[in-house]
Protein backbone atom coordinates (compact mmCIF):
# COMPACT_ATOMS: atom_id res chain seq x y z
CA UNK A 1 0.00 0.00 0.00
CA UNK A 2 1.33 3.40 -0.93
CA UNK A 3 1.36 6.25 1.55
CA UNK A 4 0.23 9.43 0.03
CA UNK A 5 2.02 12.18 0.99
CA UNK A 6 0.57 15.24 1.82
CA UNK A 7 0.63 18.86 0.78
CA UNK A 8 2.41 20.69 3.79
CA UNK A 9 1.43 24.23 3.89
CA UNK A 10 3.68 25.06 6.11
CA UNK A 11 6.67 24.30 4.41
CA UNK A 12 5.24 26.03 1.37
CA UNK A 13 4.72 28.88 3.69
CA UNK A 14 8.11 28.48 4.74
CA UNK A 15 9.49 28.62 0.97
CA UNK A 16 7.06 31.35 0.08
CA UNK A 17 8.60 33.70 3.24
CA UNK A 18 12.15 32.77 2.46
CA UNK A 19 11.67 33.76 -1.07
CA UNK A 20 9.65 37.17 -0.48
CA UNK A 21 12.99 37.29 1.66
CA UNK A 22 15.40 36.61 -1.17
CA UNK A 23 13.69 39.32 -3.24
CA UNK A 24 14.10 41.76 -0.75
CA UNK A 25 17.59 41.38 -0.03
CA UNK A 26 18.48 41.12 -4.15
CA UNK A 27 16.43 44.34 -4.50
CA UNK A 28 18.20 46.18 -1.75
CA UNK A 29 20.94 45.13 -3.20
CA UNK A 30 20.62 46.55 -6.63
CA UNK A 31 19.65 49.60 -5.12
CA UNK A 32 22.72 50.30 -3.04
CA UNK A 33 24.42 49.44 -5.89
CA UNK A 34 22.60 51.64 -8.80
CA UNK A 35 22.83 54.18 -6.26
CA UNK A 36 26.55 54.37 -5.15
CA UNK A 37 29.00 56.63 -7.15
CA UNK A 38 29.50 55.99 -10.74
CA UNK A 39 33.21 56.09 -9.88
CA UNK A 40 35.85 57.32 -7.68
CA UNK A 41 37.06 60.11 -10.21
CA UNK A 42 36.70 63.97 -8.42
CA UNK A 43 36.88 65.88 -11.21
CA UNK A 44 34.57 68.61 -10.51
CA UNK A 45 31.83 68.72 -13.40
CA UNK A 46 29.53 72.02 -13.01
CA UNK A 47 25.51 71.16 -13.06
CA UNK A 48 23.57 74.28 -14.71
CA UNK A 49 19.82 73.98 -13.05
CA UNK A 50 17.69 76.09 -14.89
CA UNK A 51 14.63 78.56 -13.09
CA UNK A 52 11.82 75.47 -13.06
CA UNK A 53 13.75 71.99 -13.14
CA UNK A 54 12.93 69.14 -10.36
CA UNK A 55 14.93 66.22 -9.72
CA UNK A 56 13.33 64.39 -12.12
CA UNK A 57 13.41 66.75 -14.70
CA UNK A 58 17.29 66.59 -14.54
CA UNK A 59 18.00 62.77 -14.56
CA UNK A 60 18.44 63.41 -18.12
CA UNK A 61 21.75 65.72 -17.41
CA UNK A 62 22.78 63.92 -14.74
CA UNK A 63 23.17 60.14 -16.78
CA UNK A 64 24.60 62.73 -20.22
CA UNK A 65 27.33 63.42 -17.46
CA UNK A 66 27.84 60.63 -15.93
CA UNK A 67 26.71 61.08 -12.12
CA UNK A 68 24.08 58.55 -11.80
CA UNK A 69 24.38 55.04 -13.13
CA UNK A 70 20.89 54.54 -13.45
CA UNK A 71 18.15 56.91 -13.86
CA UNK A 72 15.27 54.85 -13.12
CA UNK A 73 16.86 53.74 -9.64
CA UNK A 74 17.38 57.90 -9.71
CA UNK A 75 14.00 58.63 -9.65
CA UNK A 76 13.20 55.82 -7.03
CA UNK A 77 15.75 57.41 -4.51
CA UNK A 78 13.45 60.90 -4.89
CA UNK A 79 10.37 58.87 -4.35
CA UNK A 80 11.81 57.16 -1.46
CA UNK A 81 13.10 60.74 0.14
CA UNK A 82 11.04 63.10 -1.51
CA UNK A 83 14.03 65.69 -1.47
CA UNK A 84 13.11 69.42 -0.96
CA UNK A 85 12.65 72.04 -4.72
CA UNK A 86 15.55 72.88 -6.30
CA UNK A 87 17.01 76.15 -6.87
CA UNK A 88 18.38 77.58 -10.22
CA UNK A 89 21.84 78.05 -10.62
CA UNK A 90 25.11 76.54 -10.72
CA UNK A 91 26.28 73.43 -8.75
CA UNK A 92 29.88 71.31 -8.89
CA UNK A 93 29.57 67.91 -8.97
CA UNK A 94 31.85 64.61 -9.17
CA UNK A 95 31.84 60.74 -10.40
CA UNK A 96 32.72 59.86 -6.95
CA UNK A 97 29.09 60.99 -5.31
CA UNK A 98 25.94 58.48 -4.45
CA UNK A 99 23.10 59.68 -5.08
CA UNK A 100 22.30 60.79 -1.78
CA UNK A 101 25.40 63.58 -1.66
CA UNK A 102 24.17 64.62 -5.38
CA UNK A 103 20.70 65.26 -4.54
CA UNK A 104 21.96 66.56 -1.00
CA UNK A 105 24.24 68.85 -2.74
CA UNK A 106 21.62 70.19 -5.36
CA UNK A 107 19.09 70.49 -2.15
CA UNK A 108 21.14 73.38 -0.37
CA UNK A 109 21.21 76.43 -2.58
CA UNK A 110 24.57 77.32 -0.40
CA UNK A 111 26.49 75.02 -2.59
CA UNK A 112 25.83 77.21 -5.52
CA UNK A 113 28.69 78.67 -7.45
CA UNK A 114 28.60 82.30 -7.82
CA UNK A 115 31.62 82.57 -9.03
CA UNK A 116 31.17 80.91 -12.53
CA UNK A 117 30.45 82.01 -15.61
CA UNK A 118 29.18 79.87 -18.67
CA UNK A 119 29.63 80.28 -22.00
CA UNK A 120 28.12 78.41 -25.22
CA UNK A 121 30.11 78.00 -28.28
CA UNK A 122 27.56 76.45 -30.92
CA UNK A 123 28.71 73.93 -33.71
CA UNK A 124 30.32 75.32 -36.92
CA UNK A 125 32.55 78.65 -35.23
CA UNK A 126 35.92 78.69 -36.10
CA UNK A 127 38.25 80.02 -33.60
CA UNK A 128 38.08 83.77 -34.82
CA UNK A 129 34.01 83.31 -33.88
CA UNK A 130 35.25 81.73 -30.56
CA UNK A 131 37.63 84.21 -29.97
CA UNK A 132 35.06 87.04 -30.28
CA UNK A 133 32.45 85.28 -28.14
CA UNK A 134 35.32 84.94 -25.27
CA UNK A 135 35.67 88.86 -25.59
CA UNK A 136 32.36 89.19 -25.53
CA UNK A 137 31.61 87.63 -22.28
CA UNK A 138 34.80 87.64 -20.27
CA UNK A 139 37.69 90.14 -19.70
CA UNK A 140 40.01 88.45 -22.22
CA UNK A 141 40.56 90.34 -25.35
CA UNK A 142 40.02 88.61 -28.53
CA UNK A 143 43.89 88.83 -29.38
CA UNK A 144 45.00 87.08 -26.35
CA UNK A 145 42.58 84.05 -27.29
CA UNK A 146 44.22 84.09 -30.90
CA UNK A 147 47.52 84.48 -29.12
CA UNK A 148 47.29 81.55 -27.31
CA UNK A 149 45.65 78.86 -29.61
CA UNK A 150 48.56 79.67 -32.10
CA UNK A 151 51.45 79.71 -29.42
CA UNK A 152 53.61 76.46 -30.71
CA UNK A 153 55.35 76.48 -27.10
CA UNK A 154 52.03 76.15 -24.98
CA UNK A 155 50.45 73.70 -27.86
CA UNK A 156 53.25 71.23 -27.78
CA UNK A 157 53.91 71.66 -23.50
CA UNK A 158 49.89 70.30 -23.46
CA UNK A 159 50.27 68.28 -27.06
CA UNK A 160 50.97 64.70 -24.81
CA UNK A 161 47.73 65.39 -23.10
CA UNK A 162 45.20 64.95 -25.79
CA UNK A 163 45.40 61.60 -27.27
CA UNK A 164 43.80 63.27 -30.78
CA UNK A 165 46.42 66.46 -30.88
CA UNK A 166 49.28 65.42 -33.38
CA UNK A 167 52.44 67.00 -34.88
CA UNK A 168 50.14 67.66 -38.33
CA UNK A 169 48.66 70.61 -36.43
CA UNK A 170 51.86 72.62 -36.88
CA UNK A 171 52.11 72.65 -40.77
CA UNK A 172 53.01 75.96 -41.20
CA UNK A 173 50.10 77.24 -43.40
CA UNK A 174 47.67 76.40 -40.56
CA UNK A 175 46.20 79.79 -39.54
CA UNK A 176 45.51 78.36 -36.09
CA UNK A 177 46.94 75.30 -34.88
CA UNK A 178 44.01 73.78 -32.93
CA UNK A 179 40.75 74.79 -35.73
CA UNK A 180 38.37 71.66 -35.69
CA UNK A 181 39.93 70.81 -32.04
CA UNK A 182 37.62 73.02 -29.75
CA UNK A 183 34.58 71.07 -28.61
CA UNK A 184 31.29 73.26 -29.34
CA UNK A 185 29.34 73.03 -25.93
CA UNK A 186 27.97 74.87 -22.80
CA UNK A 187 31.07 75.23 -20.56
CA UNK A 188 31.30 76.71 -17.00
CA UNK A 189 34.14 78.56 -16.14
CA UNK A 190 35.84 79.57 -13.00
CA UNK A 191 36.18 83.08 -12.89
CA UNK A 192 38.58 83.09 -10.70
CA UNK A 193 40.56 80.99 -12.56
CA UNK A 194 40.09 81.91 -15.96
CA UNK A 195 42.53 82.57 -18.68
CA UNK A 196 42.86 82.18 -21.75
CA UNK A 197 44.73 78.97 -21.42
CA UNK A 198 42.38 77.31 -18.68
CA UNK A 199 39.58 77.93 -21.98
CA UNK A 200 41.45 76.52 -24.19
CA UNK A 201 42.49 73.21 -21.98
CA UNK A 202 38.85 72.88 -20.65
CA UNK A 203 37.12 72.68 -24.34
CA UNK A 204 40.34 70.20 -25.28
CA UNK A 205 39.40 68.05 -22.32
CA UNK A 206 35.60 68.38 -23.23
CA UNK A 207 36.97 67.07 -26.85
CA UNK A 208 38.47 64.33 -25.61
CA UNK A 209 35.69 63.11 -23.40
CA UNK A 210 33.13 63.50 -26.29
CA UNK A 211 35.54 61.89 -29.17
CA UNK A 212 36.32 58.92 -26.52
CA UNK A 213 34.23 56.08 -28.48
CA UNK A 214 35.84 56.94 -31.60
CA UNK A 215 39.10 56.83 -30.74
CA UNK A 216 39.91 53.50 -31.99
CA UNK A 217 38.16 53.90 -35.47
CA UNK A 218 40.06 56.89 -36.37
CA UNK A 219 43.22 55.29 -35.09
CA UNK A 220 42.50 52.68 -37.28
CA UNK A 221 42.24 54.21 -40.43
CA UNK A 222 44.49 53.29 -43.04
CA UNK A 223 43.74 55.77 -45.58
CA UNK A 224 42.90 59.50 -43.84
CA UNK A 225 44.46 60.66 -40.35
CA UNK A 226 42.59 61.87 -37.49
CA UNK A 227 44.03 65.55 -38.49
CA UNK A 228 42.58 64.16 -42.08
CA UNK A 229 39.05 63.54 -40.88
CA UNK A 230 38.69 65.91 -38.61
CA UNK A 231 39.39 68.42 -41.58
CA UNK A 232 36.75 66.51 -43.26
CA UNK A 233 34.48 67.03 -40.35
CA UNK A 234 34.60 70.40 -40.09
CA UNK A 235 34.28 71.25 -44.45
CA UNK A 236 30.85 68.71 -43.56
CA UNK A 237 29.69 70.72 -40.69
CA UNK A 238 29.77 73.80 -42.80
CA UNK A 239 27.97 72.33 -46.15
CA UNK A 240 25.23 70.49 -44.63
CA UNK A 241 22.51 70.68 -42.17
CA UNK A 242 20.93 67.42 -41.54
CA UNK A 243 22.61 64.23 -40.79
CA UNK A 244 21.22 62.13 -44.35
CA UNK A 245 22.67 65.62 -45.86
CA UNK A 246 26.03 65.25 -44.41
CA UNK A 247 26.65 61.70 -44.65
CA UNK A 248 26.31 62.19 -48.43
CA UNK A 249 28.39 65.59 -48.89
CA UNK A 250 30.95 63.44 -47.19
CA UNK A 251 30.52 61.17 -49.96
CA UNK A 252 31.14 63.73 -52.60
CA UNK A 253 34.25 64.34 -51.09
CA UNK A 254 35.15 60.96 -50.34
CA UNK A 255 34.32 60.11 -54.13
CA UNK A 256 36.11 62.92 -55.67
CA UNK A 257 39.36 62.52 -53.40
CA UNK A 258 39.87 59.16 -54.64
CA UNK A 259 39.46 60.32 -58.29
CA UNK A 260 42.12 63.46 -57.38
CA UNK A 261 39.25 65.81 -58.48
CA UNK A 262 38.85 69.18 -56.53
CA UNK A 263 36.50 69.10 -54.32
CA UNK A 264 35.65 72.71 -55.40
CA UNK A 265 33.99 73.84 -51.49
CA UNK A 266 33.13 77.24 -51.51
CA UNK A 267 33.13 76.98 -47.72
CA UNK A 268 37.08 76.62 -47.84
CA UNK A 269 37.49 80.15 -49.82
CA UNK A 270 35.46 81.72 -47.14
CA UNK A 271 37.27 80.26 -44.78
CA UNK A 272 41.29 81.14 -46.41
CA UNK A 273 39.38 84.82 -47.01
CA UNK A 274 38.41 85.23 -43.46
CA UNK A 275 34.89 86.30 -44.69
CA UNK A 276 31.53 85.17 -43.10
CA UNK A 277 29.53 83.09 -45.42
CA UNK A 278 26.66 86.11 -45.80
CA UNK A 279 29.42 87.86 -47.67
CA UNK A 280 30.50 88.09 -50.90
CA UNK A 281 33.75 86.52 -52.72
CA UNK A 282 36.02 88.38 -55.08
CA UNK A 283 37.31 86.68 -58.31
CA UNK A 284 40.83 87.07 -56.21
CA UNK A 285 40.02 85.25 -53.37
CA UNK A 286 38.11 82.14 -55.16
CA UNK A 287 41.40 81.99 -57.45
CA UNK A 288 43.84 82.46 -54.59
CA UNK A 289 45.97 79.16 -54.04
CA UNK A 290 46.82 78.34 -50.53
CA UNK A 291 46.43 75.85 -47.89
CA UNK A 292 42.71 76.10 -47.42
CA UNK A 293 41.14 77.02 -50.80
CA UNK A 294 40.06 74.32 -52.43
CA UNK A 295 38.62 77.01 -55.49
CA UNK A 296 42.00 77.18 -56.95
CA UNK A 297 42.31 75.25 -59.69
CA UNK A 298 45.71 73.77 -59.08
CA UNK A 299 44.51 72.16 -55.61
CA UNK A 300 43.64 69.00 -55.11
CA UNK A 301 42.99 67.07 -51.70
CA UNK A 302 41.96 68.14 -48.64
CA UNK A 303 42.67 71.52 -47.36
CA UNK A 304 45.65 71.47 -44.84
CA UNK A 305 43.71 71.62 -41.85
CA UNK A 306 40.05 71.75 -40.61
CA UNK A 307 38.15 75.28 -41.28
CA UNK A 308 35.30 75.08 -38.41
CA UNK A 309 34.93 73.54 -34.98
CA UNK A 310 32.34 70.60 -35.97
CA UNK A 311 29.46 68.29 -33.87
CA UNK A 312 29.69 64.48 -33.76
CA UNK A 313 26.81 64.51 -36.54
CA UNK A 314 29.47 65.50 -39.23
CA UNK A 315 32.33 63.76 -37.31
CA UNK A 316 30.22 61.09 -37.85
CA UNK A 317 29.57 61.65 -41.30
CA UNK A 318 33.48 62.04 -42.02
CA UNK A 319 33.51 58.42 -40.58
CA UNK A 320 30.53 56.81 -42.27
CA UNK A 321 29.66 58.15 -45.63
CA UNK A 322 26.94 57.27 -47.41
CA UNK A 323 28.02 55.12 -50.36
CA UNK A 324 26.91 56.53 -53.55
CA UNK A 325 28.22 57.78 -57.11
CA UNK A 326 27.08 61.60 -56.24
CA UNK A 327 30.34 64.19 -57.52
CA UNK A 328 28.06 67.30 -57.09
CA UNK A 329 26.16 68.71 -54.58
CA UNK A 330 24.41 72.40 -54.43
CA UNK A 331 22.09 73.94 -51.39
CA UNK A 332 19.41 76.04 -52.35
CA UNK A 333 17.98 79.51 -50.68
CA UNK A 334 16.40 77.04 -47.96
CA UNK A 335 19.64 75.14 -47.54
CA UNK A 336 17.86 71.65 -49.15
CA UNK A 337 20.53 69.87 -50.55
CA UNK A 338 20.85 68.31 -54.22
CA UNK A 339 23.16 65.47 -55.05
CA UNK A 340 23.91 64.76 -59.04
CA UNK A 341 26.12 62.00 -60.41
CA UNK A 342 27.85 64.34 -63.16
CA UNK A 343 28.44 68.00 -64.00
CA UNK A 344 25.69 68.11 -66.74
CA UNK A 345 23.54 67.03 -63.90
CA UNK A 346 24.95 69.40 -61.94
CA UNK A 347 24.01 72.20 -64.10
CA UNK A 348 20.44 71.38 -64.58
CA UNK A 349 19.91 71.61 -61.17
CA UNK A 350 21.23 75.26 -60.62
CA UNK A 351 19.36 76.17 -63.80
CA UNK A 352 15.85 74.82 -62.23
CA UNK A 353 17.01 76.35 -58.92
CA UNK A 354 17.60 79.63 -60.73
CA UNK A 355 14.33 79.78 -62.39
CA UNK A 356 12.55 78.82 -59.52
CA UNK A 357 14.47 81.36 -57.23
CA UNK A 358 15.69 79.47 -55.20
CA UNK A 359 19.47 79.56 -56.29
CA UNK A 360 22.02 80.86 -53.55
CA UNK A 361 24.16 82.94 -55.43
């Protein structure tokens, strides 16, 4: 006769409590751990909060910067502690903070920085534009800025520094050594601090930080240098506005580069004339051979160095063309973007552009 065994509920109870248990202790787990400092680096990195952010509203800048490892277990810590409003302004921050010193920081308007000062440089200025904005909003004249971005002594004393600076950068017909090398962001400055030099160092840093993940590709390159691509880069950033756009002007290039045809950029005469691209370009200066003009009819290749300081949309671009058999290109009046195959081509499309008025002379 076989004994039937039956169902103990107690044991199942047992199970079912050690398991609720389990859970717990995994979950608390996780949570210290999505909530403890993303590192132990101290770098300070400056926080703006802007009049009407919350906590949540700012998980977003927090994860771009790399202070919380998670935002979801973020948001979980402010439901947990409700924390008190923020105030607007500007707060120093570091990898090696939890949560709970970031939010306690940001919760105590005396940790503000008064003494800062930020400063946006947006994506396509060359370093006369930057130079101008820096006189514009600090005490350092224009000429200093050039001053120091050109001085060969201070370039190479930093050079070992920045993994993407290289010895291509002093080719003597560069106009300024580090054009294309300037990260275009929001920075926060010290004013107490501030120089020239500490500008110039911050937005390399900030380059080197954002270029990071493609360090290895454009090490790896066989054909084009990083001074190469970033040149590419920066004639991209100038000549096209969206990112389909750009990954096919870099393809025009690209294609007419490995032909030894001109590229023919209008953006590079502007650029070796030290005119704005609203102005207007003498016979002399599209005819004028130098380093950057790629106009002048006995160039060929890239220009020597970059002409603008570009976004990772055209570095991008510079990196992963869009294959085609495009040699043209032409914008019209609302910067749209036509692609031919061939010059006849080419010439059609400036003729219906034209008679449509929409040609940008």
């Amino acid at each position: 006769m076989k004994t039937v065994r039956r169902f103990s509920w107690s044991k199942f109870l047992l199970f079912l409590l050690f398991l609720i248990i389990f859970n717990i202790i995994i979950a608390i787990g996780v949570y210290i751990f999505e909530t403890a400092p993303v590192s132990s680096k101290k770098t300070p990195k400056m926080i703006t909060i802007e009049k009407g952010e919350n906590y949540y509203l700012i998980a977003d800048k927090l994860k771009k910067n790399n202070l919380i490892k998670s935002k979801t277990f973020y948001k979980i810590y402010l439901k947990i502690n409700s924390p008190k409003s923020l105030t607007a302004g500007d707060y120093e921050l570091n990898e090696s903070m939890s949560v709970s010193e970031i939010v306690k920081t940001l919760s105590d308007e005396d940790n503000q920085k008064i003494d800062t000062i930020k400063i946006t440089f947006r994506e396509g200025l060359n370093i006369r534009q930057i130079a101008k904005i820096v006189e514009e909003k600090t005490e350092i004249k224009a000429d200093e800025f050039i001053r120091t971005v050109t001085d060969k002594e201070f370039l190479k004393s930093i050079q070992s520094d920045y993994w993407f600076l290289t010895d291509s950068i002093y080719n003597e017909q560069i106009f300024y050594p580090l054009e294309g090398y300037l990260f275009p962001d929001t920075y926060i400055f010290d004013k107490k601090t501030l120089t020239a030099k500490s500008i110039v160092k911050k937005m390399l840093e900030n380059t080197g930080t954002k270029l990071k993940k493609y360090e290895e590709k454009l090490a790896q390159n066989q054909t084009y240098s990083i001074h190469n691509i970033f040149t590419m880069a920066s004639l991209i950033e100038q000549e096209g506005v969206t990112a389909e756009d750009r990954a096919l002007v870099a393809s025009v290039f690209y294609n007419r580069l490995k032909i030894n045809m001109s590229l023919g950029s209008d953006v590079t005469t502007y650029y070796s004339a030290g005119k704005s691209l609203n102005e207007s370009l003498t016979k002399a200066e599209l005819d004028d051979c130098n380093g950057y003009n790629t106009r002048c009819v006995t160039m060929k290749g890239l220009p020597v160095g970059p002409i603008s300081n570009f976004g990772l949309t055209s570095l991008e671009a510079a990196l992963n063309p869009t294959p085609s058999d495009y040699y043209y290109f032409v914008a019209d009046t609302s910067k749209k973007v036509y692609f031919t195959k061939n010059i006849n081509e080419h010439n059609q499309t400036i003729a219906k552009l034209k008679k449509e008025g929409k040609w940008a002379a």
